[in-house]
Protein backbone atom coordinates (compact mmCIF):
# COMPACT_ATOMS: atom_id res chain seq x y z
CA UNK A 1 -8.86 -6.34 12.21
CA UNK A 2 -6.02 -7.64 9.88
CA UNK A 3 -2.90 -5.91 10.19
CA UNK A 4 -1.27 -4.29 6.85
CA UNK A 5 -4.44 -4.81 4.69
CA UNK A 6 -6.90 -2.05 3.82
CA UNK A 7 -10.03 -2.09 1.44
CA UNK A 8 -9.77 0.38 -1.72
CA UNK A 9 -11.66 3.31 -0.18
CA UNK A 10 -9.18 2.74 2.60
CA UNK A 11 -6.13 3.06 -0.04
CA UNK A 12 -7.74 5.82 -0.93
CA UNK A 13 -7.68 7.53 1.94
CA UNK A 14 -4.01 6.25 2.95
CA UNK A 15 -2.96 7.76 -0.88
CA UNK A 16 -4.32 10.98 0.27
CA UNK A 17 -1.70 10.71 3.49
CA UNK A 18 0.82 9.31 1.57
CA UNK A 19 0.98 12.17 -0.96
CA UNK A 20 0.86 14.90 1.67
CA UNK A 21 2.56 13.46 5.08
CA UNK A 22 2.67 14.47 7.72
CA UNK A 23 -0.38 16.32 7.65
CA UNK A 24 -2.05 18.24 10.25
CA UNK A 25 -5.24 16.20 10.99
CA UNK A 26 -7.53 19.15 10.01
CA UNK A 27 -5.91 19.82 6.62
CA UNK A 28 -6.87 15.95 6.29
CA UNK A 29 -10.26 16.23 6.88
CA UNK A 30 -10.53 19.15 4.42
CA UNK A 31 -8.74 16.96 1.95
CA UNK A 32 -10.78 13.81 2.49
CA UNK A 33 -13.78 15.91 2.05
CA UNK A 34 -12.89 17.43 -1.27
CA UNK A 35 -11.87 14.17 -2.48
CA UNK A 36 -13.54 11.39 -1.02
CA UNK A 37 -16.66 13.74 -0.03
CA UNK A 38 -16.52 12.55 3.80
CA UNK A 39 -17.76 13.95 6.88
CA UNK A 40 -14.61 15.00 9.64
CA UNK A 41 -16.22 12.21 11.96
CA UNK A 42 -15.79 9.55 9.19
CA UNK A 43 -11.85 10.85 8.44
CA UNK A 44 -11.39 10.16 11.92
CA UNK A 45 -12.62 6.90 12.25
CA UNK A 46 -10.84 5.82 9.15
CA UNK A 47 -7.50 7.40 10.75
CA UNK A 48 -8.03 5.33 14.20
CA UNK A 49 -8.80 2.40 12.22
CA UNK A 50 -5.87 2.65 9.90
CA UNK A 51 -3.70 3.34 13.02
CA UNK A 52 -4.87 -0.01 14.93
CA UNK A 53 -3.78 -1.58 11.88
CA UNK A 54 -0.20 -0.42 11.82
CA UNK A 55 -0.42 1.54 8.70
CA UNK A 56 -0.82 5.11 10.00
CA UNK A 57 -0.11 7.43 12.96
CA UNK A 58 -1.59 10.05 14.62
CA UNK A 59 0.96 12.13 17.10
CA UNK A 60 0.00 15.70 18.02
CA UNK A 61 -2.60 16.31 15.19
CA UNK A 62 -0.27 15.44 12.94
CA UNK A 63 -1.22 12.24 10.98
CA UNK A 64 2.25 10.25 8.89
CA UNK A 65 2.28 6.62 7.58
CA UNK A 66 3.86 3.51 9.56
CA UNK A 67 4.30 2.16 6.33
CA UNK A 68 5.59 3.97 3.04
CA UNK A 69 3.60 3.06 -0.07
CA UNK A 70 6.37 0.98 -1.36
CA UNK A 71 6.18 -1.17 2.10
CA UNK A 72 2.30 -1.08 2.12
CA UNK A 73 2.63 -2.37 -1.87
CA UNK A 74 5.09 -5.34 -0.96
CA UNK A 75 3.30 -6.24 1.84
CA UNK A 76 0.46 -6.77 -0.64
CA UNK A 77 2.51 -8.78 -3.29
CA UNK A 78 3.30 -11.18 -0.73
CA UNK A 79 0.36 -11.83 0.39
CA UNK A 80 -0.82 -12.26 -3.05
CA UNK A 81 2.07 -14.70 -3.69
CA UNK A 82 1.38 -16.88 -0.50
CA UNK A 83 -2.15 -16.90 -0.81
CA UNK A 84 -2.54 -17.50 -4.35
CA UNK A 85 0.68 -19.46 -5.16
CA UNK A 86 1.16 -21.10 -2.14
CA UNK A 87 4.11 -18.51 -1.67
CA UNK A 88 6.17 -19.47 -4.42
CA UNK A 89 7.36 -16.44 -6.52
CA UNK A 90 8.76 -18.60 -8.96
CA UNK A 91 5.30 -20.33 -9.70
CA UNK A 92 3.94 -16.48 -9.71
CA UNK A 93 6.29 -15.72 -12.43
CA UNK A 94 5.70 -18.54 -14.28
CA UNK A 95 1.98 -17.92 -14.77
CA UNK A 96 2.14 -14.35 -15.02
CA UNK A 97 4.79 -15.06 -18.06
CA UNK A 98 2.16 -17.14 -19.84
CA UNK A 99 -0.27 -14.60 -19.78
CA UNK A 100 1.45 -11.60 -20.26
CA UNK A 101 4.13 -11.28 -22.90
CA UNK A 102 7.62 -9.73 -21.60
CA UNK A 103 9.91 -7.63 -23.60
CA UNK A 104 13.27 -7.80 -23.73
CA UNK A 105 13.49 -4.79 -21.68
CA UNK A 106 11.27 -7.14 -18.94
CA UNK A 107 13.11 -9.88 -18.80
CA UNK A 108 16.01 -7.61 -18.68
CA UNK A 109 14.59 -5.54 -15.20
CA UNK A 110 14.12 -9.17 -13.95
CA UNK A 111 17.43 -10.48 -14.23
CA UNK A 112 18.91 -7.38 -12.84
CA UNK A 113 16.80 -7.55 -10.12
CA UNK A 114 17.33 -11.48 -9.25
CA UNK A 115 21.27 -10.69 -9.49
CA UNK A 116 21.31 -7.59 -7.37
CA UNK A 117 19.58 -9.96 -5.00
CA UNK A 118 22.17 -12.55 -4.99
CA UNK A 119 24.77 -10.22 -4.33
C-alpha cells in the first residue's frame, strides 16, 4: 500500500473526516452512509486502510486525520511535480504558464510567495 496517496472515493471519504474530526466512529458510519451510501463494514475497512497508510487514526472510537488536508494536498503536488517534471517546480511553472494565462493578481501571489520563502 503506498503511503500518503488515496484514490478519489478514498478522498472522499477522508473529506468527510476532514470536515468533521474527530469523529466518533459511529457518527462516521452514519455519515459515510448518507453520503457515500456505504455499508458500516465497508467504512471500516476504508478507516483501517486509510490508517495503514498514515493518513488517518482511529484511538478510542474516535477517528482524526494524521494529515490535515493542506498536508495531504502538498503531499500530492509534489508528487505530481517529481513524477511529472522530474521534480522541478520551476519546469512545472513554466508549462503551467503557457497554458494557463496569469493575471496580474497571479503573478503577484507568486512572487509573494517565492519571497516569503527566501526570507
Amino acid at each position: 500500500m503506498e503511503a500518503y496517496k488515496m484514490g478519489a472515493i478514498e478522498e472522499k471519504f477522508a473529506g468527510l473526516v476532514w470536515e468533521n474530526e474527530p469523529i466518533p466512529s459511529g457518527k462516521l458510519v452514519k455519515l459515510a452512509a448518507e453520503h457515500l451510501e456505504w455499508k458500516k463494514s465497508t467504512t471500516y475497512t476504508i478507516i483501517k486502510k486509510l490508517c495503514n497508510k498514515g493518513i488517518l487514526k482511529s484511538e478510542g472510537s474516535i477517528v482524526s486525520s494524521v494529515l490535515s488536508r493542506d498536508q495531504y494536498l502538498a503531499k500530492q503536488s509534489k508528487r505530481f511535480v517529481d513524477e511529472a517534471f522530474q521534480g522541478s517546480l520551476p519546469g512545472f511553472l513554466t508549462a503551467f504558464a503557457r497554458e494557463e494565462e496569469l493575471s496580474a493578481k497571479d503573478i503577484a501571489q507568486i512572487r509573494e510567495v517565492i519571497d516569503s520563502l527566501g526570507k
